[in-house]
Protein backbone atom coordinates (compact mmCIF):
# COMPACT_ATOMS: atom_id res chain seq x y z
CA UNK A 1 0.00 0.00 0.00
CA UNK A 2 1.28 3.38 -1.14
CA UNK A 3 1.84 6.22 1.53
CA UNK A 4 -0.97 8.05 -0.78
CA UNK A 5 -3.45 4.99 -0.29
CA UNK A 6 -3.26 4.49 3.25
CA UNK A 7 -3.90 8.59 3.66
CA UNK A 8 -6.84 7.99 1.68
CA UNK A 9 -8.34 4.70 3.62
CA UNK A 10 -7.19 6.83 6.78
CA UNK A 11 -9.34 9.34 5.98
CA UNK A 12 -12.29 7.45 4.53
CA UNK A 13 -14.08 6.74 7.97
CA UNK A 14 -13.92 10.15 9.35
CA UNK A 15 -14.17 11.95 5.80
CA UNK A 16 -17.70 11.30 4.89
CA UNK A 17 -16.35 11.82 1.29
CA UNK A 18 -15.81 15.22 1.71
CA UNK A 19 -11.88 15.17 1.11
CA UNK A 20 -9.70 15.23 -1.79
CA UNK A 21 -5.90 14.46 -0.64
CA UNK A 22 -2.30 14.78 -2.38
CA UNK A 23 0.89 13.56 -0.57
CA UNK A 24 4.22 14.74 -1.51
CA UNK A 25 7.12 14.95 0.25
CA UNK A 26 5.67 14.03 3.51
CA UNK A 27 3.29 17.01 3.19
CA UNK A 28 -0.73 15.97 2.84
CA UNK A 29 -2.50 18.86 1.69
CA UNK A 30 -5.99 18.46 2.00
CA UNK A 31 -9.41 19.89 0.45
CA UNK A 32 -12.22 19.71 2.82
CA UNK A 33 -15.56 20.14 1.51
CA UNK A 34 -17.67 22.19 4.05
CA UNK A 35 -20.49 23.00 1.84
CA UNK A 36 -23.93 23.05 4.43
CA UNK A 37 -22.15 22.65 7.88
CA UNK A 38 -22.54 24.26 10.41
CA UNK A 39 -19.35 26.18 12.07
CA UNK A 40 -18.85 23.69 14.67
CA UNK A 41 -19.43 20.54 12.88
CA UNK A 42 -16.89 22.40 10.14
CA UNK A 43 -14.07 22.20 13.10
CA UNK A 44 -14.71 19.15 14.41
CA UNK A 45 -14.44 17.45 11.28
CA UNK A 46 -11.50 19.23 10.40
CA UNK A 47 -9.91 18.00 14.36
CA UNK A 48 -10.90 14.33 13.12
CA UNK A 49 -9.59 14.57 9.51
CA UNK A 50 -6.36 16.48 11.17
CA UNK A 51 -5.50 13.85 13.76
CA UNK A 52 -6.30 10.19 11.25
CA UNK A 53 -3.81 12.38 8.64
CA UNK A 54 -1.44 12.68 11.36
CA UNK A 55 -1.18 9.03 12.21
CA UNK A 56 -0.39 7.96 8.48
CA UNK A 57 3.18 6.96 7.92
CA UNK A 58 4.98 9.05 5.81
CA UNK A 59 2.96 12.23 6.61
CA UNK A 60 5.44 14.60 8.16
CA UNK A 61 2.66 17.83 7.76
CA UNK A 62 -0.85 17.86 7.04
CA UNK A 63 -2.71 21.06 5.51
CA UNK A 64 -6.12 21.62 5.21
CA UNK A 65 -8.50 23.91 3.13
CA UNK A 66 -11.90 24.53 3.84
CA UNK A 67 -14.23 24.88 0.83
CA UNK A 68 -17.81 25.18 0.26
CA UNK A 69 -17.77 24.30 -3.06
CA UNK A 70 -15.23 21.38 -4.86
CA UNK A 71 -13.31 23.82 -7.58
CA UNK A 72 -12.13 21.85 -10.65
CA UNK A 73 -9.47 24.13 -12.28
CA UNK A 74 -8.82 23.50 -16.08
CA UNK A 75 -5.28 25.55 -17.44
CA UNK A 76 -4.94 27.16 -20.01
CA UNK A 77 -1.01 27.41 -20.98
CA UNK A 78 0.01 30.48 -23.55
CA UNK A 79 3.05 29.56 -25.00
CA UNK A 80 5.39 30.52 -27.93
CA UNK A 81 8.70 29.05 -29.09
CA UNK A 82 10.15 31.96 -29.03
CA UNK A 83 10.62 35.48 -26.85
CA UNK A 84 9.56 38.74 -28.27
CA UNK A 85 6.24 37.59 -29.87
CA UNK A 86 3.67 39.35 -27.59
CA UNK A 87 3.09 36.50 -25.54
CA UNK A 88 2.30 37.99 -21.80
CA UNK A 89 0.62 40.12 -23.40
CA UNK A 90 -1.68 38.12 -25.17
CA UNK A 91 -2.00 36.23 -21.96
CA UNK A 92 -2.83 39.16 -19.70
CA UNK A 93 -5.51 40.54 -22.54
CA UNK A 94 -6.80 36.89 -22.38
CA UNK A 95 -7.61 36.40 -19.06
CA UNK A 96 -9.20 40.02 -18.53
CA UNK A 97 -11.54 39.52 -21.83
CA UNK A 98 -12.44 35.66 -20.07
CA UNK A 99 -13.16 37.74 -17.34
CA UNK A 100 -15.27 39.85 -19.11
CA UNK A 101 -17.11 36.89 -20.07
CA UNK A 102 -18.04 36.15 -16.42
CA UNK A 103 -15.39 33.15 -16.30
CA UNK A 104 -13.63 32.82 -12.94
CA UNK A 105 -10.26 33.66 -13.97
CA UNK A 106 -6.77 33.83 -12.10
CA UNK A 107 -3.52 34.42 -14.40
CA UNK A 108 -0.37 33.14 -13.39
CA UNK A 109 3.36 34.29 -14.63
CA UNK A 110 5.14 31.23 -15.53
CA UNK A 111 8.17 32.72 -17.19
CA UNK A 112 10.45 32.65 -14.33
CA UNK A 113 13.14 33.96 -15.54
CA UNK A 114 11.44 36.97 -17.36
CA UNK A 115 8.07 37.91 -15.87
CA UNK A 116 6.11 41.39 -16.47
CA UNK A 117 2.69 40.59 -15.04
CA UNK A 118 2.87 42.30 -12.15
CA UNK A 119 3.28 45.60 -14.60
CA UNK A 120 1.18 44.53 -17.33
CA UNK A 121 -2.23 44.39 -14.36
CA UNK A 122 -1.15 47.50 -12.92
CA UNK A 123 0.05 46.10 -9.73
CA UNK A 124 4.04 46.19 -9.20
CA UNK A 125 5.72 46.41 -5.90
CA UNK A 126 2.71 44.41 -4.12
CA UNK A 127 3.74 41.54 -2.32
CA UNK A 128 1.70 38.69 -1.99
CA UNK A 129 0.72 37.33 1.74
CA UNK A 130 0.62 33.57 2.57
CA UNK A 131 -1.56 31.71 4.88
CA UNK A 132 -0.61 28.18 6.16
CA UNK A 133 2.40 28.28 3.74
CA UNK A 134 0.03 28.84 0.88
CA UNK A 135 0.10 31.85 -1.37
CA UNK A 136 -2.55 34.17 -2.02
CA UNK A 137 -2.53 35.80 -5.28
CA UNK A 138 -2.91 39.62 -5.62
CA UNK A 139 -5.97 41.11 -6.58
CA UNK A 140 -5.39 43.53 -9.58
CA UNK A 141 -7.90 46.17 -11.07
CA UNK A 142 -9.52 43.53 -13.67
CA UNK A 143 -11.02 41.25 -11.38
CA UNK A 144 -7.62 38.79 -12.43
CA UNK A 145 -6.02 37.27 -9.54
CA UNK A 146 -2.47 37.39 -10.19
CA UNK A 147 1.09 35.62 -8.66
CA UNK A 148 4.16 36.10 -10.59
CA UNK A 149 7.54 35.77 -9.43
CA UNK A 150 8.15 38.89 -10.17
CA UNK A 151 6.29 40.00 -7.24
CA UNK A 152 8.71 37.55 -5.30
CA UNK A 153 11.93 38.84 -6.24
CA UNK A 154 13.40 42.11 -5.41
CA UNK A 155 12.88 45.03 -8.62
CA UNK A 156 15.58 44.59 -11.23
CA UNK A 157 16.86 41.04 -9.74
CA UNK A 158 18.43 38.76 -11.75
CA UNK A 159 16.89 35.11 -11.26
CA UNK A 160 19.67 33.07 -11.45
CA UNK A 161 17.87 29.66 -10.83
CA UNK A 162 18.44 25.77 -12.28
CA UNK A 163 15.38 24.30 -13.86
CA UNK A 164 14.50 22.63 -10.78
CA UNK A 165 13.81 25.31 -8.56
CA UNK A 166 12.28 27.11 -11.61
CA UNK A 167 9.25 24.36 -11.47
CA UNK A 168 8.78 23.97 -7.84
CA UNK A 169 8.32 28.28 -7.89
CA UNK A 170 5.96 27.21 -10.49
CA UNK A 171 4.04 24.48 -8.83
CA UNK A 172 3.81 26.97 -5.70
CA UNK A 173 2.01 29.32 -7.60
CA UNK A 174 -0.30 26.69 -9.02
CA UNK A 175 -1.08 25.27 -5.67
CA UNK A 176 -1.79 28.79 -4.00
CA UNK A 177 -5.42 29.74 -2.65
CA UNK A 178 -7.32 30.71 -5.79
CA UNK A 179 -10.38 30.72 -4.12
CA UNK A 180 -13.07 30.61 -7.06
CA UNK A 181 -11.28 30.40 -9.45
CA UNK A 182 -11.86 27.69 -11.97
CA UNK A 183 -9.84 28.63 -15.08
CA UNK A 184 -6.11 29.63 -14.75
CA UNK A 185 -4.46 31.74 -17.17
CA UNK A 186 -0.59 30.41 -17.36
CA UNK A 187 2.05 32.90 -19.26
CA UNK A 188 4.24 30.28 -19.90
CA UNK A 189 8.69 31.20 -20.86
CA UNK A 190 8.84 30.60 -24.16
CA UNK A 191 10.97 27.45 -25.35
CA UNK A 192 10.04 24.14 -24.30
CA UNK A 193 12.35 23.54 -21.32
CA UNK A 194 11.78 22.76 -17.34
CA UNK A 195 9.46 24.75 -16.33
CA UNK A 196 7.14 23.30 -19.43
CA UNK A 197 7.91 19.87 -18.41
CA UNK A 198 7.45 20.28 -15.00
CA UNK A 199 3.51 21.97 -15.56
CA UNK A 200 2.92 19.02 -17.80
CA UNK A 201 4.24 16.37 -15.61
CA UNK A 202 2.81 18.29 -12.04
CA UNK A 203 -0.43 20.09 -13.54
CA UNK A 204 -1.58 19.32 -17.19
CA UNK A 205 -3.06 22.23 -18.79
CA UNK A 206 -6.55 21.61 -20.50
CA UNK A 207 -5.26 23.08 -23.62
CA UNK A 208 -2.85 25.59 -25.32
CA UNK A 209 -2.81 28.54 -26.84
CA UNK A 210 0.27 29.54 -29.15
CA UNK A 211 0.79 32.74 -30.27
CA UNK A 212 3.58 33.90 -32.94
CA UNK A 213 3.92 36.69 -35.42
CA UNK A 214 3.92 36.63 -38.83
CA UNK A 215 7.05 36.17 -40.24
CA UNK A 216 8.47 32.65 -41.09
CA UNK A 217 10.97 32.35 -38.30
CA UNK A 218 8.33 33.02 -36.21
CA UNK A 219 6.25 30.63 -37.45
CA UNK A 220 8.97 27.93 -37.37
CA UNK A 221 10.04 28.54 -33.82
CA UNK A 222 5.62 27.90 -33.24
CA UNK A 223 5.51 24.52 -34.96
CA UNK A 224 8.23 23.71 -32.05
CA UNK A 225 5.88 24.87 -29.48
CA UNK A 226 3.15 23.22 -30.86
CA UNK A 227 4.81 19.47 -31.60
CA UNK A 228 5.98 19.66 -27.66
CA UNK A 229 2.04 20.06 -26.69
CA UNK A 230 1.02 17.03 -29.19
CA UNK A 231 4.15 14.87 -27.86
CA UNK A 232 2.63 15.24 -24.07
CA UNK A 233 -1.16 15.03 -25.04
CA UNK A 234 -2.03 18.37 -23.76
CA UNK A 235 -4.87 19.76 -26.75
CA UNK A 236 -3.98 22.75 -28.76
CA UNK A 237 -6.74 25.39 -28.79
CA UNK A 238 -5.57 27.42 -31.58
CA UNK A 239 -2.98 29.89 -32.68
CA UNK A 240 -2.94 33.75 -32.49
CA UNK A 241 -1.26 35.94 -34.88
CA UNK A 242 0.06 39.20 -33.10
CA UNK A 243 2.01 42.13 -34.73
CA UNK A 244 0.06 41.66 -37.48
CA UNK A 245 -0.72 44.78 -39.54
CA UNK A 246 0.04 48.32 -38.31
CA UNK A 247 -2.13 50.98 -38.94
CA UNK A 248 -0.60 54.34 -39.18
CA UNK A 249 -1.87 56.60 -36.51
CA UNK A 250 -1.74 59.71 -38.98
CA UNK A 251 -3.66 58.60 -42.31
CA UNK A 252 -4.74 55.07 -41.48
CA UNK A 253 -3.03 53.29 -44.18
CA UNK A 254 -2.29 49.13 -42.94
CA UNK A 255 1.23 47.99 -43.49
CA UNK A 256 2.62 44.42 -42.76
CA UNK A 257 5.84 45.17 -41.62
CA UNK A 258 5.99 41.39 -40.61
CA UNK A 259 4.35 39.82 -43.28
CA UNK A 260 0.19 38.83 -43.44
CA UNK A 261 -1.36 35.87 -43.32
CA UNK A 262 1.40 33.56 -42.15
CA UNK A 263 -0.14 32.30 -39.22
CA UNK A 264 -3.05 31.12 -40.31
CA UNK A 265 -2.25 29.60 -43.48
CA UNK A 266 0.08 27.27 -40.82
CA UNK A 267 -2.84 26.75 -38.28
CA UNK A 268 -4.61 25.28 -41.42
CA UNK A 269 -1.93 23.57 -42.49
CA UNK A 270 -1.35 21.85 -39.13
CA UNK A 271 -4.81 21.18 -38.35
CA UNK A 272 -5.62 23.90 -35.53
CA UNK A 273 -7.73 26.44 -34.95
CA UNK A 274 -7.16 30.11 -36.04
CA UNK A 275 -7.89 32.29 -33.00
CA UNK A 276 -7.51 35.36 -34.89
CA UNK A 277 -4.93 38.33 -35.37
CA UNK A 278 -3.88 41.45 -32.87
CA UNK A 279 -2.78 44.51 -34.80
CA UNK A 280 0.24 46.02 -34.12
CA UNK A 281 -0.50 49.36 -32.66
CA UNK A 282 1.11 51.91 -30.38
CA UNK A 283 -2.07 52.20 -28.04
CA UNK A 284 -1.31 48.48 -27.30
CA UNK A 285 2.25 49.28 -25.91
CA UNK A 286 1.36 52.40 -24.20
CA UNK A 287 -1.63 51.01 -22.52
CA UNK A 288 0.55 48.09 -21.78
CA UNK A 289 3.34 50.12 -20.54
CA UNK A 290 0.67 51.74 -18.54
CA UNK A 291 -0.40 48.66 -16.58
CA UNK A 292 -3.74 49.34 -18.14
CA UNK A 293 -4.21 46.15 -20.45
CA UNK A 294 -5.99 47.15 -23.68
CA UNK A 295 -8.84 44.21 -22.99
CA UNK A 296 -9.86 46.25 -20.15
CA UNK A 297 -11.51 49.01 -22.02
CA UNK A 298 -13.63 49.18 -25.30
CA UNK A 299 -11.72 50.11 -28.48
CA UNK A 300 -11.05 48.22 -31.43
CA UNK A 301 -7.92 46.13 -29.28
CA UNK A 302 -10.12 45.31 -26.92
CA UNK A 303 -12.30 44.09 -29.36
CA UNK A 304 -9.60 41.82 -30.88
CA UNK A 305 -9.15 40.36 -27.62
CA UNK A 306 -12.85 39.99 -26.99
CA UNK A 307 -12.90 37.73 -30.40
CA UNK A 308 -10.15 35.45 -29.14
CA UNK A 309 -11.43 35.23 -25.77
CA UNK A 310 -15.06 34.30 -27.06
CA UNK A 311 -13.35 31.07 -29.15
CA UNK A 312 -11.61 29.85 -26.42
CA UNK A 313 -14.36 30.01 -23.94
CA UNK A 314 -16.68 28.40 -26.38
CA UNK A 315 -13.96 25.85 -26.82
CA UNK A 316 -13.64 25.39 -22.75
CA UNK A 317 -17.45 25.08 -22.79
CA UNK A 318 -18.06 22.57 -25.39
């Protein structure tokens, strides 16, 4: 019998079937259902639950969460195999237009080594708090729950981590108190190196979203992203084309300074969806730059964002 079964038949006559366990690393964390009881039959079953945990061998620390409702969180990993394509923020946009949609939404900024999140939503230099050695994300203006490590590290700090620690900074942030949230957002580094593996091995993302621009490297550098998604079974959603087509601010004339159309001529030829294109415009940096995502208002970005969001909550949906 496993360490992880004999929690579980621990816990079975004292649990009602109100528990759903993980052990790892001699920690049990625990999700206790609490929906309809009252609060002293809430801490009573918690004592019980606490103390049969506790005499499991090869539980070192139990911790418990109280929840009145069982939260089944599906992510959603934006990726890109390469930097400089737009990808936070694509994934920032995303999860404010999902938002707008009245999905439950948290966003979390896997790239480790490079995050810009916590500027992006408006909300650098605050810290998230902890409770029972579990991170709370930070509330931002959008109605996004947000953790990033750069709201860990000091401003302007170099991360100077092996893959290893990279992940389990990751799988902290994936195991923090999202309250109701059911859908998490995941700005993923770009490449397909640790901290890709260990999501996919730790926390499987429902599905993928790869964004690129236009132009053939680009697109090259996507296929890679996408063939590491097929090879661990986690379902592409689609692809998104940014930097495509700038409009000149002065006479309105569209240029492809990047190329047109190369995205979704290869989403057809691999067999994915097209999720559509974001323009290349200035308001998108500035608002950016801003910490006041473009998704957030109601001009014709926003609207972009509203179209993407729309196909991959209909895909979540169906």
């Amino acid at each position: 019998m496993t360490d992880q079964t004999a929690l579980d038949a621990a816990l079975a006559p004292v649990s009602a079937g109100r528990t759903t366990t993980r052990l790892r690393d001699g920690r049990a964390d625990i999700m206790l259902d609490v929906t309809g009881l009252a609060e002293s039959v809430r801490a009573a079953l918690e004592e019980d639950i606490r103390v049969a945990a506790t005499a499991v061998e090869g539980v070192d620390e139990v911790r418990i969460l109280q929840t009145s409702e069982r939260v089944q969180r599906r992510l959603i990993a934006v990726a890109s195999g390469k930097g400089g394509v737009g990808k936070s923020t694509v994934s920032a946009n995303l999860a404010i237009a999902l938002a707008r949609l009245n999905k439950k939404v948290g966003l979390v900024d896997a790239d480790i080594y490079g995050p810009s999140q916590p500027k992006l939503m408006g909300v650098e230099g605050t810290k998230p708090q902890a409770r029972d050695k579990t991170l709370l994300p930070v509330a931002t203006p959008y109605g996004v729950p947000l953790l990033s490590m750069g709201q860990l590290a000091a401003p302007d700090q170099a991360i100077a981590w092996r893959g290893p620690m990279a992940g389990n900074a990751l799988v902290q942030m994936l195991e923090a108190d999202w309250g109701s949230a059911d859908t998490l957002v995941l700005d993923m580094p770009p490449g397909t190196g640790d901290v890709q593996l260990t999501m996919v091995q730790k926390h499987k993302p429902a599905g993928a979203v790869i964004v690129c621009t236009p132009q053939d490297l680009a697109l090259i550098d996507a296929k890679r992203a996408l063939d590491f998604f097929v090879k661990t079974g986690v379902p592409v959603i689609g692809l998104v084309e940014n930097m495509a087509g700038y409009a000149c601010p002065e006479c309105g004339a569209v240029s492809d300074p990047f190329g047109s159309g190369g995205a979704e001529s290869a989403a057809a030829e691999l067999g994915i969806p097209f999720l559509g294109r974001i323009p290349l415009a200035i308001d998108i940096r500035v608002r950016s730059d801003a910490g006041e995502p473009p998704a957030a208002g109601n001009g014709p970005q926003a609207g972009a964002f509203d179209s993407i969001a729309q196909k991959v909550a209909d895909w979540l949906d169906g």
